[in-house]
Protein backbone atom coordinates (compact mmCIF):
# COMPACT_ATOMS: atom_id res chain seq x y z
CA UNK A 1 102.08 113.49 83.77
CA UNK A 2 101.15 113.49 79.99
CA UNK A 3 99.07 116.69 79.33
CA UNK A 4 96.14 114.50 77.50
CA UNK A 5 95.38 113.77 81.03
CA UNK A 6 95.18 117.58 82.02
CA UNK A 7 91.56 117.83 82.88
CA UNK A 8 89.95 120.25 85.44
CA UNK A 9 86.52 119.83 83.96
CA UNK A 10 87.40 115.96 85.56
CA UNK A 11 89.12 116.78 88.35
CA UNK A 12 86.39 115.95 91.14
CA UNK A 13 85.34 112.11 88.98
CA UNK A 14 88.80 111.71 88.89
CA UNK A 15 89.86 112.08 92.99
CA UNK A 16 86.81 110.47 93.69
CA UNK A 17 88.04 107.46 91.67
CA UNK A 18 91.54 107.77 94.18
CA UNK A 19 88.97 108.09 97.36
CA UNK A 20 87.57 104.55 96.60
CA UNK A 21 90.40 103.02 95.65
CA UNK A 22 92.44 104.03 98.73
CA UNK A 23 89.40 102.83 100.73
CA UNK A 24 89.52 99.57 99.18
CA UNK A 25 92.57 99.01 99.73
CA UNK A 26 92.84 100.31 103.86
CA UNK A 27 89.37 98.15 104.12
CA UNK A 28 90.93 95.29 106.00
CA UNK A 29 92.59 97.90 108.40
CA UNK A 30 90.38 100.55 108.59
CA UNK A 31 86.68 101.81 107.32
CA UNK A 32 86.42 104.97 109.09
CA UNK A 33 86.04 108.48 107.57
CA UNK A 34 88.60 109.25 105.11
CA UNK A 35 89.84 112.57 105.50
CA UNK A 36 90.43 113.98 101.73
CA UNK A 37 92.36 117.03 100.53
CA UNK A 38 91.79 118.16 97.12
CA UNK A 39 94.62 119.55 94.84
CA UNK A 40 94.36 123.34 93.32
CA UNK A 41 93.29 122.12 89.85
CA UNK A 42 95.84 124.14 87.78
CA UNK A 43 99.35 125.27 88.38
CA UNK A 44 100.15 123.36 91.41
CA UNK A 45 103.60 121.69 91.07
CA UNK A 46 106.21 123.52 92.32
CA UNK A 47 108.94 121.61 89.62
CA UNK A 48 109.09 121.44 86.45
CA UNK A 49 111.66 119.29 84.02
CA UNK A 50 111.79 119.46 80.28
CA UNK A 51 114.42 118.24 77.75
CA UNK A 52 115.55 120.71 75.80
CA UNK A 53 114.76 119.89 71.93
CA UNK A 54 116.82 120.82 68.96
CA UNK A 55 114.73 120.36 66.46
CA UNK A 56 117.83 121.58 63.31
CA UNK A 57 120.11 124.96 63.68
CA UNK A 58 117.48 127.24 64.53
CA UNK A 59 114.14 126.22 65.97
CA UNK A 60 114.51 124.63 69.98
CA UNK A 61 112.00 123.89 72.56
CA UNK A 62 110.79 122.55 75.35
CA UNK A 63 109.90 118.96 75.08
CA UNK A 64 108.26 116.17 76.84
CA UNK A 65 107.25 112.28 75.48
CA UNK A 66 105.23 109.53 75.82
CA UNK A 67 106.36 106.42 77.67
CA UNK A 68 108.08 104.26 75.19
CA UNK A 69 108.51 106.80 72.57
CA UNK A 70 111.69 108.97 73.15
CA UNK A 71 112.00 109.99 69.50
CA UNK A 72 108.92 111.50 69.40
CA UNK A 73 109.25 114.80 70.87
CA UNK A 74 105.63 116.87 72.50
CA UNK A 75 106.67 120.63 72.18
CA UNK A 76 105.67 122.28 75.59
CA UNK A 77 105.32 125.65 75.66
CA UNK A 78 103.08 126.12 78.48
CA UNK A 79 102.64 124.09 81.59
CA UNK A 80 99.17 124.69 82.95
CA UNK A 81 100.09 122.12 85.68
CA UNK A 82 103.10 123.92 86.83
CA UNK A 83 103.16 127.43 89.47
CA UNK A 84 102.61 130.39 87.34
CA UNK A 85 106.21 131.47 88.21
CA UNK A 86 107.58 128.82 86.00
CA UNK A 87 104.95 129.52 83.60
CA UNK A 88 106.06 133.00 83.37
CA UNK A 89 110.17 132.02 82.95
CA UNK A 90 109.63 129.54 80.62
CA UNK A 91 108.38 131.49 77.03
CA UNK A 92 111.42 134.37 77.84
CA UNK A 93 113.83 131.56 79.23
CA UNK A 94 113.70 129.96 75.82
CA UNK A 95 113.91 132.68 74.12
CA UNK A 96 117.15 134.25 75.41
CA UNK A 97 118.27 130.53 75.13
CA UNK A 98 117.85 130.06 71.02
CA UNK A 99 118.97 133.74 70.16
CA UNK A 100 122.43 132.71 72.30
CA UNK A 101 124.60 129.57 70.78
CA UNK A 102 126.92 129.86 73.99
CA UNK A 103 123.87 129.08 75.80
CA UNK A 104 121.94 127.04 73.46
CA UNK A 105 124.84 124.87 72.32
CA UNK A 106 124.61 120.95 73.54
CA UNK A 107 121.72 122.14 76.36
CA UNK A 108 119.86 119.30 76.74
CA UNK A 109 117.42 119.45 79.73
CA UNK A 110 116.44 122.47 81.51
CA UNK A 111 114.56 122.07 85.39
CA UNK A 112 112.55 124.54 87.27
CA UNK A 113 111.93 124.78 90.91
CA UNK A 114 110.35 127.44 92.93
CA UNK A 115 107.76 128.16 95.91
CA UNK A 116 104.95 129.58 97.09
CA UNK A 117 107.19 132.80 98.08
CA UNK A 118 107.96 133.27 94.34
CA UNK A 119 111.46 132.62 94.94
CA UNK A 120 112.84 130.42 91.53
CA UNK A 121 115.81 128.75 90.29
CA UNK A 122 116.66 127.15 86.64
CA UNK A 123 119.29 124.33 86.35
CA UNK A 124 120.12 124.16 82.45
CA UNK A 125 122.28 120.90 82.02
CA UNK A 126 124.60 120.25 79.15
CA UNK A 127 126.34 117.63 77.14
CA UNK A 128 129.60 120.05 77.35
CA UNK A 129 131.71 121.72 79.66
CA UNK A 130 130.86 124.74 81.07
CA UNK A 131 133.21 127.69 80.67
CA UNK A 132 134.00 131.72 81.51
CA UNK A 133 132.29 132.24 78.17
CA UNK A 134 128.95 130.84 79.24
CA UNK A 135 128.95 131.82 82.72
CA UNK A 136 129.13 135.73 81.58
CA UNK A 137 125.90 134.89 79.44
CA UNK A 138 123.96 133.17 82.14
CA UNK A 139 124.97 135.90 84.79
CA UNK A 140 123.24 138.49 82.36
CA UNK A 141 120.46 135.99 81.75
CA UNK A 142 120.11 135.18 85.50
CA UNK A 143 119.57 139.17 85.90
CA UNK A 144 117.60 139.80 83.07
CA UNK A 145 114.67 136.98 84.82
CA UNK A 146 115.26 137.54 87.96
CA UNK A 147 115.86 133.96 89.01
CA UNK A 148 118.55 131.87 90.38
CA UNK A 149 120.59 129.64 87.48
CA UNK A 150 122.46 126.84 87.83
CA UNK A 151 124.83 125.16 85.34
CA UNK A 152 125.34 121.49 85.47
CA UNK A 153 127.41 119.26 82.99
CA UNK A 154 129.44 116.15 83.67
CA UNK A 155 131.39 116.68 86.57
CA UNK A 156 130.48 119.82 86.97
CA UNK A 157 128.38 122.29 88.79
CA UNK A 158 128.39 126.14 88.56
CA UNK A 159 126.52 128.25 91.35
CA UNK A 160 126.25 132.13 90.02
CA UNK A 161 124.83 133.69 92.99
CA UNK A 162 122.51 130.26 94.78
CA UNK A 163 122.15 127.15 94.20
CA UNK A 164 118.53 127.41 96.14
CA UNK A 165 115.10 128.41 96.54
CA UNK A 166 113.67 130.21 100.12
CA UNK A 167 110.43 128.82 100.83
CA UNK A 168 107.76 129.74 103.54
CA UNK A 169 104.91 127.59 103.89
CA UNK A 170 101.54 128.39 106.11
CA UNK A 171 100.60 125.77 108.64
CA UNK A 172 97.85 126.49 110.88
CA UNK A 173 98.52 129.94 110.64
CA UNK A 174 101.91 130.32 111.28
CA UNK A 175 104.99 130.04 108.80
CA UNK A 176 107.77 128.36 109.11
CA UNK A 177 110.62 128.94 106.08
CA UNK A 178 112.97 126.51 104.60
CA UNK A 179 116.02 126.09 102.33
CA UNK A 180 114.81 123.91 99.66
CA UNK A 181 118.23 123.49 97.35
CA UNK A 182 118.54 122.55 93.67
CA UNK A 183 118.81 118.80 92.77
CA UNK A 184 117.25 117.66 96.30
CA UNK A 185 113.39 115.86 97.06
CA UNK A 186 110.87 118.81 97.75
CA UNK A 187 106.80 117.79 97.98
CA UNK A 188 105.97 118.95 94.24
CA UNK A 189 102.94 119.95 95.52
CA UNK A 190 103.46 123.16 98.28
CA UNK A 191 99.53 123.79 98.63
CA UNK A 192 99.02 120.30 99.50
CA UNK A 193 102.16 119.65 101.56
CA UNK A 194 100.94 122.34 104.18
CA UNK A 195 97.64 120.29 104.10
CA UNK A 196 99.40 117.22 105.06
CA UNK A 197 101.68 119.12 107.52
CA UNK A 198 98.65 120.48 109.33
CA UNK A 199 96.85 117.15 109.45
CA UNK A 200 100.26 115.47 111.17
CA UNK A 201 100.41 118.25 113.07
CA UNK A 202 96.39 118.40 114.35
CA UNK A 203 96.54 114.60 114.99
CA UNK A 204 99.77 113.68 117.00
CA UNK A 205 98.54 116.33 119.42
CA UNK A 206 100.50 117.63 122.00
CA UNK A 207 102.88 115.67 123.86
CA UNK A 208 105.32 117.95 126.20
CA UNK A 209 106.41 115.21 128.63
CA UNK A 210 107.48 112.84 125.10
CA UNK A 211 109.77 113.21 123.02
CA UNK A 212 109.44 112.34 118.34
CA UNK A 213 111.37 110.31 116.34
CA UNK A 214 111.78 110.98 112.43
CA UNK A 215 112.49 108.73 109.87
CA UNK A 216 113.45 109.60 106.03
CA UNK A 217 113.33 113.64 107.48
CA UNK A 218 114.39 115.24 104.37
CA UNK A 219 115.05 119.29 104.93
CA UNK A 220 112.99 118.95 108.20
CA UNK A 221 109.65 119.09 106.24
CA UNK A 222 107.56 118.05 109.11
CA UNK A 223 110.29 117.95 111.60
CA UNK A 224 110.21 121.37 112.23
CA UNK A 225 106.24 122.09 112.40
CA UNK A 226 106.66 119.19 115.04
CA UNK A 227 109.04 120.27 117.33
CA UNK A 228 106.91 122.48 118.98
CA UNK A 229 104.62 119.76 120.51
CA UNK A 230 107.53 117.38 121.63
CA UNK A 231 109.71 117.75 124.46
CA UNK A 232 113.00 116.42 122.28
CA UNK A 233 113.15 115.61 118.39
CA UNK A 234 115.66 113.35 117.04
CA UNK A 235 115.46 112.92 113.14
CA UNK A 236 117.10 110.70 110.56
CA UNK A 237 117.49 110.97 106.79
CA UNK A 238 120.35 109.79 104.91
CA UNK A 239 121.17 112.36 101.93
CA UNK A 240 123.65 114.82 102.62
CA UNK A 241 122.24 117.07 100.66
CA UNK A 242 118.78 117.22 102.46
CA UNK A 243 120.56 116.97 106.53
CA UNK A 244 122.59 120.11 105.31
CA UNK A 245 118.75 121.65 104.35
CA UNK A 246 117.41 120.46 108.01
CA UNK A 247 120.15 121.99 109.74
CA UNK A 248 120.19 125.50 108.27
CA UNK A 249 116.26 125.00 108.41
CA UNK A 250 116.70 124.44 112.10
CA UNK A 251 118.19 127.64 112.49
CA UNK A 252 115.87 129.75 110.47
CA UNK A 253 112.58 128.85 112.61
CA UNK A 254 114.46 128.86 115.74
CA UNK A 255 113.65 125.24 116.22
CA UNK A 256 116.22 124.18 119.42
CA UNK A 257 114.81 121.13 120.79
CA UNK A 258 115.90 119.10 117.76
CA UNK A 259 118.98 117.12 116.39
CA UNK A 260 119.24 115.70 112.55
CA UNK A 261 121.65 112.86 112.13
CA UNK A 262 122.49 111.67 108.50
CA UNK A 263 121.51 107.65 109.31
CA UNK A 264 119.48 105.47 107.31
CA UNK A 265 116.58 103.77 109.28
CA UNK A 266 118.31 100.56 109.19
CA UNK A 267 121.11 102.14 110.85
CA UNK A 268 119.08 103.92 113.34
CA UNK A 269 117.66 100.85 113.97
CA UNK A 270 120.90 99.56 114.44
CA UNK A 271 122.03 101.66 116.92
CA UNK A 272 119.51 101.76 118.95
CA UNK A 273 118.64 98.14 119.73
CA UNK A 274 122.48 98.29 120.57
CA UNK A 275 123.89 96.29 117.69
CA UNK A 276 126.15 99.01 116.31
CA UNK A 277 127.78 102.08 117.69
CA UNK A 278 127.93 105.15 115.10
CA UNK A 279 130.84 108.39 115.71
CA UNK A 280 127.79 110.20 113.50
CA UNK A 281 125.84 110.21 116.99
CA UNK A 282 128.54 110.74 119.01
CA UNK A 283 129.70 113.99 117.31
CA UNK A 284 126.18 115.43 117.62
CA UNK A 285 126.13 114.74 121.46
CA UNK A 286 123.46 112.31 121.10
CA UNK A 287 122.96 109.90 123.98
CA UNK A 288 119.74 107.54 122.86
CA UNK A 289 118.87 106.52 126.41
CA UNK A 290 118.15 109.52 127.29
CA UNK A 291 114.99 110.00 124.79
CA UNK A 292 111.43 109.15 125.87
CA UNK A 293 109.91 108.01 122.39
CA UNK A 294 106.38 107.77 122.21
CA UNK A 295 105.78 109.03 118.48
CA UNK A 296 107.22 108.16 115.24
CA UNK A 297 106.57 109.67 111.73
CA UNK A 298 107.94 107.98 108.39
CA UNK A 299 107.72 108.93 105.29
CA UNK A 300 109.84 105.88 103.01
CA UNK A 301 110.87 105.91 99.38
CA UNK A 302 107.92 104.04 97.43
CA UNK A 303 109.79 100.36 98.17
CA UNK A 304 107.82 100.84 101.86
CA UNK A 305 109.31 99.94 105.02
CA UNK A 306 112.27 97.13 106.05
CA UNK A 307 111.75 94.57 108.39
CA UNK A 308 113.96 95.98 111.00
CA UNK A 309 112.24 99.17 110.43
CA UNK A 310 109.05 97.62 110.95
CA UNK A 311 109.77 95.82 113.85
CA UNK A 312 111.55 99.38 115.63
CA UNK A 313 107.78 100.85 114.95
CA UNK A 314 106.05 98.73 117.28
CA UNK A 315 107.38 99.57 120.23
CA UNK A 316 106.12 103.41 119.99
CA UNK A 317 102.81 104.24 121.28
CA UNK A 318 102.03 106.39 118.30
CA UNK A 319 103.04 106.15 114.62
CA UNK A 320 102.68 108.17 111.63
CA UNK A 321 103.12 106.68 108.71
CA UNK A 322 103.27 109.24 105.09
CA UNK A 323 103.04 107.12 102.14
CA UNK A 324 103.74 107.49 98.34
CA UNK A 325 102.81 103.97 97.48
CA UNK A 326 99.80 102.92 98.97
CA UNK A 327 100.52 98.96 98.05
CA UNK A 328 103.64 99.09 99.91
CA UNK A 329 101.48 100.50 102.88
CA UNK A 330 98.94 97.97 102.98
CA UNK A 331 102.01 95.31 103.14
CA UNK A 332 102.88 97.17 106.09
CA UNK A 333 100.05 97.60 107.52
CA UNK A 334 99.70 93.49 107.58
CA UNK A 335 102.49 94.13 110.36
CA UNK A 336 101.77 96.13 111.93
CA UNK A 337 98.33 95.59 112.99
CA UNK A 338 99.34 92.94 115.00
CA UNK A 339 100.58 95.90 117.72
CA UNK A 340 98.79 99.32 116.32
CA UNK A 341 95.33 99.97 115.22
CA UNK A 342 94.50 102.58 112.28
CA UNK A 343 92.68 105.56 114.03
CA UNK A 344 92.38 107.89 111.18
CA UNK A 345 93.30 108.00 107.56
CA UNK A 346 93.77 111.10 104.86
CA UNK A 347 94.46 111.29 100.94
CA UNK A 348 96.21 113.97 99.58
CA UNK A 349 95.87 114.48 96.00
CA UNK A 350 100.00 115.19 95.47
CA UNK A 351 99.40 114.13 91.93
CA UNK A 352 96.51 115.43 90.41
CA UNK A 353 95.26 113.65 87.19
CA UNK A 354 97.93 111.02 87.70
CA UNK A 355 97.09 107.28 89.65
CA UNK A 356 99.49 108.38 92.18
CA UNK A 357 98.36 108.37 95.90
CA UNK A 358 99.72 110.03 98.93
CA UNK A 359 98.15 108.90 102.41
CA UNK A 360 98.15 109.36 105.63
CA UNK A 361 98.20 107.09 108.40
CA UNK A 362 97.69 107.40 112.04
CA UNK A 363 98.35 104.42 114.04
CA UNK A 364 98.11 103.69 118.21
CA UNK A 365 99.57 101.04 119.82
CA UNK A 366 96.79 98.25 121.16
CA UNK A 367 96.01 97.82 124.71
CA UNK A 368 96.64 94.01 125.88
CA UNK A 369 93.73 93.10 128.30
């Protein structure tokens, strides 16, 4: 998000402007209320990514730049946008960065993540290889801020103590914690991802005699807040990475009603209209007749939803559909009205002062007279 953009004074014109559009657009589907959740409107991303300027031997920065212009360097050196916790690393990060040349030297990008806890973790990524030399001056830097660092060059990745934030989020009023590790898809927005939790949560209801399917489940994000109004949860999601997240995540809330298997939705879809047989369900004891779907939540990469994807979604009673993009929604929804109907619709301003849109959509299967 370009900072010339950064406008609080705006903020209200500006989500309105999203409101109307999304409503337009869901018109032909739906033209109920539109439930809207507004963004804090300062220091609400949760991750942060800068290159690392070198602007001759002495003077580095932080740096961002216009679309199209990559030679043309914005020195950042504070991030209203961003949680204060990376607000506070970032002036003292730099700092022990230029007065070092082991750490300085051929650093060209530096990312933040952290959460609502406070927990934090740097990456600093370099056009070199990473040695003894530099890992004794990141330990001591790692101590010095009180945050987790993580070294990353071609080939190579070095953990000093984690390569991983703890997070707890607030949902209805009770927390659930997750492992949300470095280099992996987190909602930038933690505020606003509880908000959208809470809203799945509230309108699914509780269904003890059914049992949830996930699709695209990430580190259990809503999986987990779910589980507890399902009588079986089986979720997909295809990055190692994030199924390794959902496991441990599993564990930490106590969540034992629930299996993650690393599938794509095309697979999934695969395997359970019988086509293909995966060893990836057999070694986690899963046995497909034995589930009693009735509700489905995806949340796709912007491109939107397959065919065969679509086509799985219409035999559950009640879908959930989280979406990045809504004009790859809208496509969908062209299919799948012809077997759901929209019963209630959110916005959730992910992306404050940006055009990006994230909605919510709650969809029942029609009764045939």
């Amino acid at each position: 998000m370009p900072l010339s953009r950064f406008s609080p004074d705006n903020y209200s014109d500006l989500l309105e402007q999203k409101q109307q559009h999304l409503q337009q657009l869901l018109a032909p589907f739906y033209t109920g209320d539109l439930c809207v959740f507004a963004s804090a409107t300062e220091h609400f991303r949760m991750r942060a990514e800068f290159k690392f300027w070198h602007d001759g031997n002495t003077e580095a920065y932080y740096a961002m730049f216009a679309q199209g212009q990559p030679d043309l360097p914005v020195r950042i050196d504070h991030f209203p946008i961003a949680h204060q916790r990376i607000n506070a690393l970032m002036p003292p990060l730099r700092e022990a960065i230029v007065q070092s040349s082991v750490l300085k030297e051929r650093l060209f990008q530096v990312e933040f993540l952290t959460g609502l806890s406070g927990d934090s973790l740097v990456t600093l990524v370099y056009h070199k290889a990473l040695d003894e030399q530099w890992q004794t001056a990141a330990k001591t830097l790692e101590q010095q801020l009180n945050t987790q660092i993580v070294g990353r060059s071609r080939k190579q990745k070095i953990i000093l103590s984690r390569d991983y934030i703890e997070e707890t989020l607030q949902i209805n009023g009770k927390p659930y914690h997750y492992h949300q590790a470095e280099g992996s898809f987190t909602q930038p927005n933690a505020k606003i991802n509880q908000c959208m939790i809470s809203w799945v949560q509230q309108t699914v209801g509780n269904n003890p005699q059914t049992d949830f399917l996930e699709l695209y489940c990430g580190n259990g994000n809503f999986t987990i807040p779910l589980a507890q109004h399902f009588r079986q949860v089986l979720a997909t999601e295809i990055s190692k990475t994030s199924v390794a997240s959902a496991q441990l995540n599993l564990t930490r809330n106590a969540v034992d009603n629930c299996k993650i298997i690393r599938l794509s939705s095309e697979e999934f879809t695969q395997a359970l209209n019988g086509e293909r047989s995966f060893r990836r369900l057999q070694q986690q004891d899963v046995d497909l007749e034995s589930y009693n779907f009735s509700t489905v939540l995806v949340d796709p990469p912007r491109a939107g939803l397959d065919e065969g994807t679509l086509a799985l979604l219409s035999r559950f009673d009640q879908i959930v559909y989280v979406s990045c993009n809504p004009n790859t929604l809208v496509d969908n929804l062209k299919t799948l009205e012809k077997t759901h109907q929209v019963e209630s619709a959110a916005l959730f301003d992910q992306f404050p002062y940006t055009d990006h849109i994230e909605a919510g959509i709650f969809l029942k299967k029609r009764v045939l007279l």
